[in-house]
C-alpha atoms as a PDB file:
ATOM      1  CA  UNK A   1     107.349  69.493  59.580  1.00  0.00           C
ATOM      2  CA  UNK A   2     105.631  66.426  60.855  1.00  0.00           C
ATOM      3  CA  UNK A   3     101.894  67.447  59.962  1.00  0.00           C
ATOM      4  CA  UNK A   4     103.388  68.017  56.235  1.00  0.00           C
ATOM      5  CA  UNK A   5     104.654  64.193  56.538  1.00  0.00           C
ATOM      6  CA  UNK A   6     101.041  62.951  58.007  1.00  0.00           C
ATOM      7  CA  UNK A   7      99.201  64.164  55.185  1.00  0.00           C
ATOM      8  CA  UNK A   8     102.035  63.294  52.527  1.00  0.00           C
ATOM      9  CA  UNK A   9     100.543  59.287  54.200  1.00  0.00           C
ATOM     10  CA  UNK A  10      97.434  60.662  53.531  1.00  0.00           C
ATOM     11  CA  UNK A  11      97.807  61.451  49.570  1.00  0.00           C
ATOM     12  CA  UNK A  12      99.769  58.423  49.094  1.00  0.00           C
ATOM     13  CA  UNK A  13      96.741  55.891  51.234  1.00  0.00           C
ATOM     14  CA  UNK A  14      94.886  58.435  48.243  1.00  0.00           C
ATOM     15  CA  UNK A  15      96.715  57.131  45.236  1.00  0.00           C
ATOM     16  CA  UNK A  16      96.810  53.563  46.591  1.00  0.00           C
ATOM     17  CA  UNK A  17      92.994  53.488  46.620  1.00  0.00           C
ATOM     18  CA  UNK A  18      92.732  54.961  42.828  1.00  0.00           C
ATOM     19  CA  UNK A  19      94.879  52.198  42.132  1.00  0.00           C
ATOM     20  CA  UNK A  20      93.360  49.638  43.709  1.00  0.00           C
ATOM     21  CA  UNK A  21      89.771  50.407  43.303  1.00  0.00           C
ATOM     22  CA  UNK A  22      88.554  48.361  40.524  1.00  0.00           C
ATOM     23  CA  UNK A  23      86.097  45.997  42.018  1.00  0.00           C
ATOM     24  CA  UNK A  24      82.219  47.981  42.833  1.00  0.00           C
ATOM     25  CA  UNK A  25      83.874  51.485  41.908  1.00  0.00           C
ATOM     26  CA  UNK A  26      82.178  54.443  40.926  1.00  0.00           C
ATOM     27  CA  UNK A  27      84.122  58.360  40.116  1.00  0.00           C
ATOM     28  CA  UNK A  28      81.929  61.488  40.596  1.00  0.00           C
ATOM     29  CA  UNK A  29      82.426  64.649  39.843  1.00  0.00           C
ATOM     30  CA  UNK A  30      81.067  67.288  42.684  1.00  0.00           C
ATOM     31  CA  UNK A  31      80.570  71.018  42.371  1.00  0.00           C
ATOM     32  CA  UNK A  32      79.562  72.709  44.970  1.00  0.00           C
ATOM     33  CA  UNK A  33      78.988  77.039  45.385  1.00  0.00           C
ATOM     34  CA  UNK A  34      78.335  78.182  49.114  1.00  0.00           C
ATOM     35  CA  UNK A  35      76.837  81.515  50.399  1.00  0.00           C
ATOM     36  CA  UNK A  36      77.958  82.304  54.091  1.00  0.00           C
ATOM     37  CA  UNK A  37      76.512  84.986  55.796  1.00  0.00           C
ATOM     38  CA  UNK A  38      76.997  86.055  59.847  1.00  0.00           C
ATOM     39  CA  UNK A  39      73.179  87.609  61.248  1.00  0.00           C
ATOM     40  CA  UNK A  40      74.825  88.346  64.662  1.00  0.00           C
ATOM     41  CA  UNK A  41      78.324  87.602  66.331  1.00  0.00           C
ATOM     42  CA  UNK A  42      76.198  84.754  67.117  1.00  0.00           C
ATOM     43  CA  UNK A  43      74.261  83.259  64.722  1.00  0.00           C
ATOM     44  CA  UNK A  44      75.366  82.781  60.941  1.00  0.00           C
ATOM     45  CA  UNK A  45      73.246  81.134  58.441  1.00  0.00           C
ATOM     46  CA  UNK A  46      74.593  78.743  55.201  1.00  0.00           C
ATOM     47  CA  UNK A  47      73.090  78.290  51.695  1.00  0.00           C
ATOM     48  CA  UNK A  48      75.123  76.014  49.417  1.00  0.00           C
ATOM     49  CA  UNK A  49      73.880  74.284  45.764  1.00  0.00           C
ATOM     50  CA  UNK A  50      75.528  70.993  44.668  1.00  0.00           C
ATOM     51  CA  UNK A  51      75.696  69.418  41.823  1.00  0.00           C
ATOM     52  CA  UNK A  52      76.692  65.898  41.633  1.00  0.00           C
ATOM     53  CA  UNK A  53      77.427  63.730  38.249  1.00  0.00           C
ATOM     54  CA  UNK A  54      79.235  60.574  37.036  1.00  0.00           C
ATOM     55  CA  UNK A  55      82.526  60.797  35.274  1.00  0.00           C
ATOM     56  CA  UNK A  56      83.690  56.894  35.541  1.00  0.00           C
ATOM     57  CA  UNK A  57      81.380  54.165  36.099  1.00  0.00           C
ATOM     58  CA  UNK A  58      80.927  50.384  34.930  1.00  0.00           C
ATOM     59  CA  UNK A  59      84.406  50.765  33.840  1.00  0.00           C
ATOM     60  CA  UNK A  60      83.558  53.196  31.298  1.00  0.00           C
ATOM     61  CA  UNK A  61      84.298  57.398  31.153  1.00  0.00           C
ATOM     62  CA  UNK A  62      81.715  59.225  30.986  1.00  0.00           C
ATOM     63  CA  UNK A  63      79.637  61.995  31.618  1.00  0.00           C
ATOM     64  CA  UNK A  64      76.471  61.568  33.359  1.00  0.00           C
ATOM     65  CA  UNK A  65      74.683  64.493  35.810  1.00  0.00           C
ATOM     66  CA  UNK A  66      73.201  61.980  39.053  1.00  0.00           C
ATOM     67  CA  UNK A  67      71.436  64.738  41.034  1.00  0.00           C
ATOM     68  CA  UNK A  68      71.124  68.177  42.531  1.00  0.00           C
ATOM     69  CA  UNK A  69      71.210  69.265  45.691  1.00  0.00           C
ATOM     70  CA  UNK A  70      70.490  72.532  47.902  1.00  0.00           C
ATOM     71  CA  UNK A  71      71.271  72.728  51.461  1.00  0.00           C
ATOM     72  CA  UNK A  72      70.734  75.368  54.380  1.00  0.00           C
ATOM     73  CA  UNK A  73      72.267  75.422  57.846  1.00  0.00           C
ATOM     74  CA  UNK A  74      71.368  77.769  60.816  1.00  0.00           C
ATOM     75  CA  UNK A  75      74.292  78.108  63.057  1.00  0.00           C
ATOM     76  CA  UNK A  76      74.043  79.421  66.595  1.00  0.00           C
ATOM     77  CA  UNK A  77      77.898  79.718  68.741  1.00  0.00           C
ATOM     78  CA  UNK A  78      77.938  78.748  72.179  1.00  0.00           C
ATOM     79  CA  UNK A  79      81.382  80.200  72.325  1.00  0.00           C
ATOM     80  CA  UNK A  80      84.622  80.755  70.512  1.00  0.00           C
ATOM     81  CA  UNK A  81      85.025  76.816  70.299  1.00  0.00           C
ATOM     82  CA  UNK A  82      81.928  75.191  70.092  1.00  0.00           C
ATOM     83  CA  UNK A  83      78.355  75.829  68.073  1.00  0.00           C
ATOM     84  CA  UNK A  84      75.072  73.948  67.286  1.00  0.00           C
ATOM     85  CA  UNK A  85      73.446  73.835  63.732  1.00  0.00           C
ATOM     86  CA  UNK A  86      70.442  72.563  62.475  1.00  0.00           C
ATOM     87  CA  UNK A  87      70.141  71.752  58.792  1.00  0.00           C
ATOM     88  CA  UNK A  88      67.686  70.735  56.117  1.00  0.00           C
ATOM     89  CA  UNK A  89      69.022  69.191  52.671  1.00  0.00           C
ATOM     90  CA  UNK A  90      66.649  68.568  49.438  1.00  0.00           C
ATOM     91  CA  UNK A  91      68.484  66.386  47.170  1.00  0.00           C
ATOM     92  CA  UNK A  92      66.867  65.157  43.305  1.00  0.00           C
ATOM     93  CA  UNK A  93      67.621  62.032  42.092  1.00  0.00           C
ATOM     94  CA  UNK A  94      64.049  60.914  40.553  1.00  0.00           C
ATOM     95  CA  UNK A  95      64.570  63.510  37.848  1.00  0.00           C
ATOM     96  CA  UNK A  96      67.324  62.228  36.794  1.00  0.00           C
ATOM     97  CA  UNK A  97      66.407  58.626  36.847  1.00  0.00           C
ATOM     98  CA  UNK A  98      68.718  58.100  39.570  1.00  0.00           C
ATOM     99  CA  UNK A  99      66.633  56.627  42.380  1.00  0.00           C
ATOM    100  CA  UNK A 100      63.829  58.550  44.972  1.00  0.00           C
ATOM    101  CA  UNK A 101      64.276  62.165  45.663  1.00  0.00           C
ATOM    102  CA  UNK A 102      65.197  62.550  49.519  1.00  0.00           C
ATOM    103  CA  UNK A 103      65.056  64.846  52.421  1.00  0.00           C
ATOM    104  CA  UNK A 104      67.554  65.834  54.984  1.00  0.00           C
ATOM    105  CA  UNK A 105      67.209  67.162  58.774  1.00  0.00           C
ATOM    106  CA  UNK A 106      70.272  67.146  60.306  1.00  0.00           C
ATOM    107  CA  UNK A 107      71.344  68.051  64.328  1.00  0.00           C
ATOM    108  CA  UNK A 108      75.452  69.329  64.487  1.00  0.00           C
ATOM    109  CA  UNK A 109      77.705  69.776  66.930  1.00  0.00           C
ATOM    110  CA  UNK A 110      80.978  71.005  66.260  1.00  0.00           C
ATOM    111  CA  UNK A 111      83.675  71.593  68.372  1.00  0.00           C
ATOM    112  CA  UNK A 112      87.369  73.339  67.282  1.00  0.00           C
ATOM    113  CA  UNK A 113      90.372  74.725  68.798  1.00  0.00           C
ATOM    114  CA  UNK A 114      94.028  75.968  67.165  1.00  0.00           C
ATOM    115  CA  UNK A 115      97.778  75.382  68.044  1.00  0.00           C
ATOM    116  CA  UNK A 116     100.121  77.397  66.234  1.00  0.00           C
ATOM    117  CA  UNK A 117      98.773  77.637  62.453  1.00  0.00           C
ATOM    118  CA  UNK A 118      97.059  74.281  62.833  1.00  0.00           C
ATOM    119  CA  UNK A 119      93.282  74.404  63.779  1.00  0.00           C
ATOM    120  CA  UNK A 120      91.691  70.988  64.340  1.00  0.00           C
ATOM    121  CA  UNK A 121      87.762  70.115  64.137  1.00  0.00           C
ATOM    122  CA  UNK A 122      85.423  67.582  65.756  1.00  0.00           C
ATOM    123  CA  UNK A 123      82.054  67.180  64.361  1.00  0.00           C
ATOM    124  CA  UNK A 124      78.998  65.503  65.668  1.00  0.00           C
ATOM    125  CA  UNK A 125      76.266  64.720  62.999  1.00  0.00           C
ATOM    126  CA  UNK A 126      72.624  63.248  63.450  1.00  0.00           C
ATOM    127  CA  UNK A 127      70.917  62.722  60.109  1.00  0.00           C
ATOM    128  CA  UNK A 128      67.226  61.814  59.211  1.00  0.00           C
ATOM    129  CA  UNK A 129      67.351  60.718  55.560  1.00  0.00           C
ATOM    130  CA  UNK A 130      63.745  60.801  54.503  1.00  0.00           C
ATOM    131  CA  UNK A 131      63.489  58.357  51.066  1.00  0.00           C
ATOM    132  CA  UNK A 132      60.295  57.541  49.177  1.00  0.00           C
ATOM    133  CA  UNK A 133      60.201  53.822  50.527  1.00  0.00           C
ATOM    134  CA  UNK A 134      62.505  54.304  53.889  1.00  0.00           C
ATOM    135  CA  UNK A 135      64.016  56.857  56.372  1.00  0.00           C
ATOM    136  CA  UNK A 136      67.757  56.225  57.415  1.00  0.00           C
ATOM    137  CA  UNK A 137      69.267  57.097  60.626  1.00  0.00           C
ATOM    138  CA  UNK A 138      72.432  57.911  59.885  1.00  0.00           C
ATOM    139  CA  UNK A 139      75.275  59.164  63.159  1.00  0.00           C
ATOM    140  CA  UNK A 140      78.477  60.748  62.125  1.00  0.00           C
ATOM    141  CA  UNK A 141      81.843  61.752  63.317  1.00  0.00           C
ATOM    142  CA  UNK A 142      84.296  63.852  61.820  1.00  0.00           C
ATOM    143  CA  UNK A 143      87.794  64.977  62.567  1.00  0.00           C
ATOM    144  CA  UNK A 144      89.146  67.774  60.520  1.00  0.00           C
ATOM    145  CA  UNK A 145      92.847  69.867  60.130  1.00  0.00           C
ATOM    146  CA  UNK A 146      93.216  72.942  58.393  1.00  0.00           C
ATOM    147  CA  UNK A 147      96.352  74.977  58.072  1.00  0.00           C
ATOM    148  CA  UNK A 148      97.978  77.911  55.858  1.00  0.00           C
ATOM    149  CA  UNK A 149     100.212  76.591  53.114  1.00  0.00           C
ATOM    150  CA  UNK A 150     102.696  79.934  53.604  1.00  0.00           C
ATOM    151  CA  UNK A 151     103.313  81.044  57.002  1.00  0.00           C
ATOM    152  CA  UNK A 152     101.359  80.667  59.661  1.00  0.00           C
ATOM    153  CA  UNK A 153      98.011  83.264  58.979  1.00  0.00           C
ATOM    154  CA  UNK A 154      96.327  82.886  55.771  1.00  0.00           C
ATOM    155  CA  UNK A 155      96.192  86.046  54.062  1.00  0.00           C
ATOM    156  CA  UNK A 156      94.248  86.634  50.366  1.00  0.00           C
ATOM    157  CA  UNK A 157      96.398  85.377  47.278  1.00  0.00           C
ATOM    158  CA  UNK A 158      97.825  82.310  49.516  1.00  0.00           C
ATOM    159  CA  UNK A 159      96.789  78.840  49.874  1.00  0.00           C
ATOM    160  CA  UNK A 160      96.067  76.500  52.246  1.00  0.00           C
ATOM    161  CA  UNK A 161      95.134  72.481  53.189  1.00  0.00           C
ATOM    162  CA  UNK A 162      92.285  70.802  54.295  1.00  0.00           C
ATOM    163  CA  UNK A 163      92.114  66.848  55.725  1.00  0.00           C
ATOM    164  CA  UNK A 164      89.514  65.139  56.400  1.00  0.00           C
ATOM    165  CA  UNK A 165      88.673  61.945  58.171  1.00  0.00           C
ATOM    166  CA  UNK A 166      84.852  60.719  58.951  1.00  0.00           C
ATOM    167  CA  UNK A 167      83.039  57.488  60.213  1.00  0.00           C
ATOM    168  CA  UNK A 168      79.375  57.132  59.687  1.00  0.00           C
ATOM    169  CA  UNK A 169      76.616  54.493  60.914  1.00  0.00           C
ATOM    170  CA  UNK A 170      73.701  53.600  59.145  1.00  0.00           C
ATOM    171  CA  UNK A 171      70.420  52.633  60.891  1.00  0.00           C
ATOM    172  CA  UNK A 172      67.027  51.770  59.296  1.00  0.00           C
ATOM    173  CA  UNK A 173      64.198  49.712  59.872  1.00  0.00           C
ATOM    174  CA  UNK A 174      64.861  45.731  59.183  1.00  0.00           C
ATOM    175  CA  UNK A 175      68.212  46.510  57.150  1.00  0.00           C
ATOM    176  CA  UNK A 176      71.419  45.233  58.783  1.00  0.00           C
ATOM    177  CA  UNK A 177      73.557  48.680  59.727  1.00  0.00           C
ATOM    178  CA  UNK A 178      76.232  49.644  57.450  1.00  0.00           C
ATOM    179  CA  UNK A 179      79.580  51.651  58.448  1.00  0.00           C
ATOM    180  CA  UNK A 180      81.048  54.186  55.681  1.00  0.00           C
ATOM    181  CA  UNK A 181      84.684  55.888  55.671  1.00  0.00           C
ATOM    182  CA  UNK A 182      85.560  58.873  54.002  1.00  0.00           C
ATOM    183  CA  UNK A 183      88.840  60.242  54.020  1.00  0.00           C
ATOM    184  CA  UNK A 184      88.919  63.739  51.822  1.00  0.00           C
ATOM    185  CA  UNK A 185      92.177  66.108  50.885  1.00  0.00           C
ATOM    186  CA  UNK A 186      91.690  69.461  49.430  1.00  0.00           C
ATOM    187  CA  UNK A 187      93.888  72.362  48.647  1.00  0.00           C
ATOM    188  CA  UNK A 188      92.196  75.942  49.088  1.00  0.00           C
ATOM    189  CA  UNK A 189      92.927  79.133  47.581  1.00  0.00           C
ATOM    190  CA  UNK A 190      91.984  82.916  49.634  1.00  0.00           C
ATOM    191  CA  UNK A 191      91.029  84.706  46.165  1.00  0.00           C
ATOM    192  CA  UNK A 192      89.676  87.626  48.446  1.00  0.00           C
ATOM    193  CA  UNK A 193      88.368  88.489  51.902  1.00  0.00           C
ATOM    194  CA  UNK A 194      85.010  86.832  50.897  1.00  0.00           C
ATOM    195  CA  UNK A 195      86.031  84.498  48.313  1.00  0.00           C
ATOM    196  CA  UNK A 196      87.150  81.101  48.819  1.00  0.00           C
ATOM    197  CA  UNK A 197      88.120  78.081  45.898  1.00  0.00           C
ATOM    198  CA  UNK A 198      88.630  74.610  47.270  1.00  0.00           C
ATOM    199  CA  UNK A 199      89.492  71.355  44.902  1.00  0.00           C
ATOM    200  CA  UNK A 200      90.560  68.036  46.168  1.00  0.00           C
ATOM    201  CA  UNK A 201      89.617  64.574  46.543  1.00  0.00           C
ATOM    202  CA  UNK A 202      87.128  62.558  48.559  1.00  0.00           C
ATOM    203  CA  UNK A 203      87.581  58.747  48.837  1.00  0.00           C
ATOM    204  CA  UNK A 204      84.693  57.116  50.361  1.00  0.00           C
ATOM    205  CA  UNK A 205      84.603  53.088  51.386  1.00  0.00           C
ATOM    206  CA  UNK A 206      80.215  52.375  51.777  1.00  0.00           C
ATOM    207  CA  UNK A 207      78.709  49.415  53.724  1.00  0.00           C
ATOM    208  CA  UNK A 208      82.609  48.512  54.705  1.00  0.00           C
ATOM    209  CA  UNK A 209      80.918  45.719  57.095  1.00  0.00           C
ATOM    210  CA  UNK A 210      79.140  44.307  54.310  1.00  0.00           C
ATOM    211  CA  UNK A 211      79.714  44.424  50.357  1.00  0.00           C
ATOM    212  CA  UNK A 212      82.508  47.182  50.107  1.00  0.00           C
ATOM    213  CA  UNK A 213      81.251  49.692  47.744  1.00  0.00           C
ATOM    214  CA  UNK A 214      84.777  51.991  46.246  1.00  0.00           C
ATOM    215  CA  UNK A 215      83.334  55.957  45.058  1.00  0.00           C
ATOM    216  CA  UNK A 216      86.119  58.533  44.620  1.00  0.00           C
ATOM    217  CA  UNK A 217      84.813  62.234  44.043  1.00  0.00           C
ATOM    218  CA  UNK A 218      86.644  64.902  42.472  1.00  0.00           C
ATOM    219  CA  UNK A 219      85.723  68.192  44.477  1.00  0.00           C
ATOM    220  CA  UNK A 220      85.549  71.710  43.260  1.00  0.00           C
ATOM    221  CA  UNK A 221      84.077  74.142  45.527  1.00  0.00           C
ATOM    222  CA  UNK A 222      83.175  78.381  45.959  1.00  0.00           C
ATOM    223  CA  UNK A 223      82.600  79.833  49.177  1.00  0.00           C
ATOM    224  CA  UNK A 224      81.481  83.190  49.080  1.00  0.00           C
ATOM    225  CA  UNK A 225      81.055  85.522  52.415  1.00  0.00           C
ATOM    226  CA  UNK A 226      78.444  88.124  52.273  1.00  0.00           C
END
């Protein structure tokens, strides 16, 4: 089907950028383990813990733990497309020796609909990234498909895709904005009703309209429903 070709581009503009990536590139490693849980038919609230740590960098292999992260999110529906969240992120670098510690309050608006087995996502971000020396405004946009690998419902013991594609602005005080690009592709396995596994890659192009910085994360992730 066509959508199969589109993101067959996708893994391929992937590979290209592994390839290619030499110059200012960094690998991570990112594991992530997410607690859902739904309060009302309305309101749902989000826990997840991160860990984030280096696996190529300086054009050396290694292993190299960066920082930890924990992250909540309050979501409220408006209706059976769109919903509002407010979140707050604590993420530690300083113990780590890996730069200032930093907080996170972010404003989201997320809108979805489906065709057939294909559900698409838009999602509005507004970040306040509070450092030690500086606080970055940061405005995001992210389009998103999703779709069941074998038929056209997911059921539990099948598998299913996940694209990503994301522009983000960053604004702070006497620095000269930068524009990032992400582009992520995972593969996601129902293990159970409440169980989720996800695994993929995120490529990520930083300050693009400046000094191009190349980071490509390998993603492992658990979602559990409660």
């Amino acid at each position: 089907m066509h959508y199969i070709k589109n993101y067959t581009s996708l893994l391929l503009f992937i590979s290209c950028f592994i390839i290619n990536a030499q110059n200012n590139f960094q690998n991570f490693g990112e594991s992530a383990f997410a607690l859902n849980h739904s309060v009302s038919q309305k309101y749902k609230v989000n826990f997840a813990l991160r860990s984030r740590y280096y696996l190529f960098k300086k054009g050396s292999i290694l292993y190299k733990q960066r920082q930890i992260d924990i992250f909540h999110f309050s979501t409220y529906k408006l209706n059976y497309h769109h919903d509002l969240s407010l979140g707050i992120y604590y993420g530690s670098r300083g113990f780590f020796d890996e730069g200032s510690n930093e907080y996170r309050i972010t404003q989201q608006f997320n809108y979805k609909h489906q065709k057939l087995s294909i559900r698409y996502g838009h999602r509005f971000r507004a970040e306040q990234r509070i450092l030690e020396t500086r606080t970055i405004f940061r405005q995001r946009y992210r389009f998103s498909v999703d779709f069941p690998l074998n038929g056209e419902k997911l059921n539990i013991g099948e598998s299913y895709l996940v694209a990503t594609a994301e522009g983000l602005l960053n604004l702070g005080k006497n620095r000269k904005p930068e524009i990032d690009q992400r582009t992520t592709l995972q593969i996601g396995f129902q293990v159970s009703e409440n169980l989720k596994l996800q695994t993929g890659l995120d490529c990520r192009l930083e300050a693009i309209n400046i000094r191009t910085n190349k980071l490509l994360f390998l993603l492992t992730t658990a979602i559990l429903k409660i």
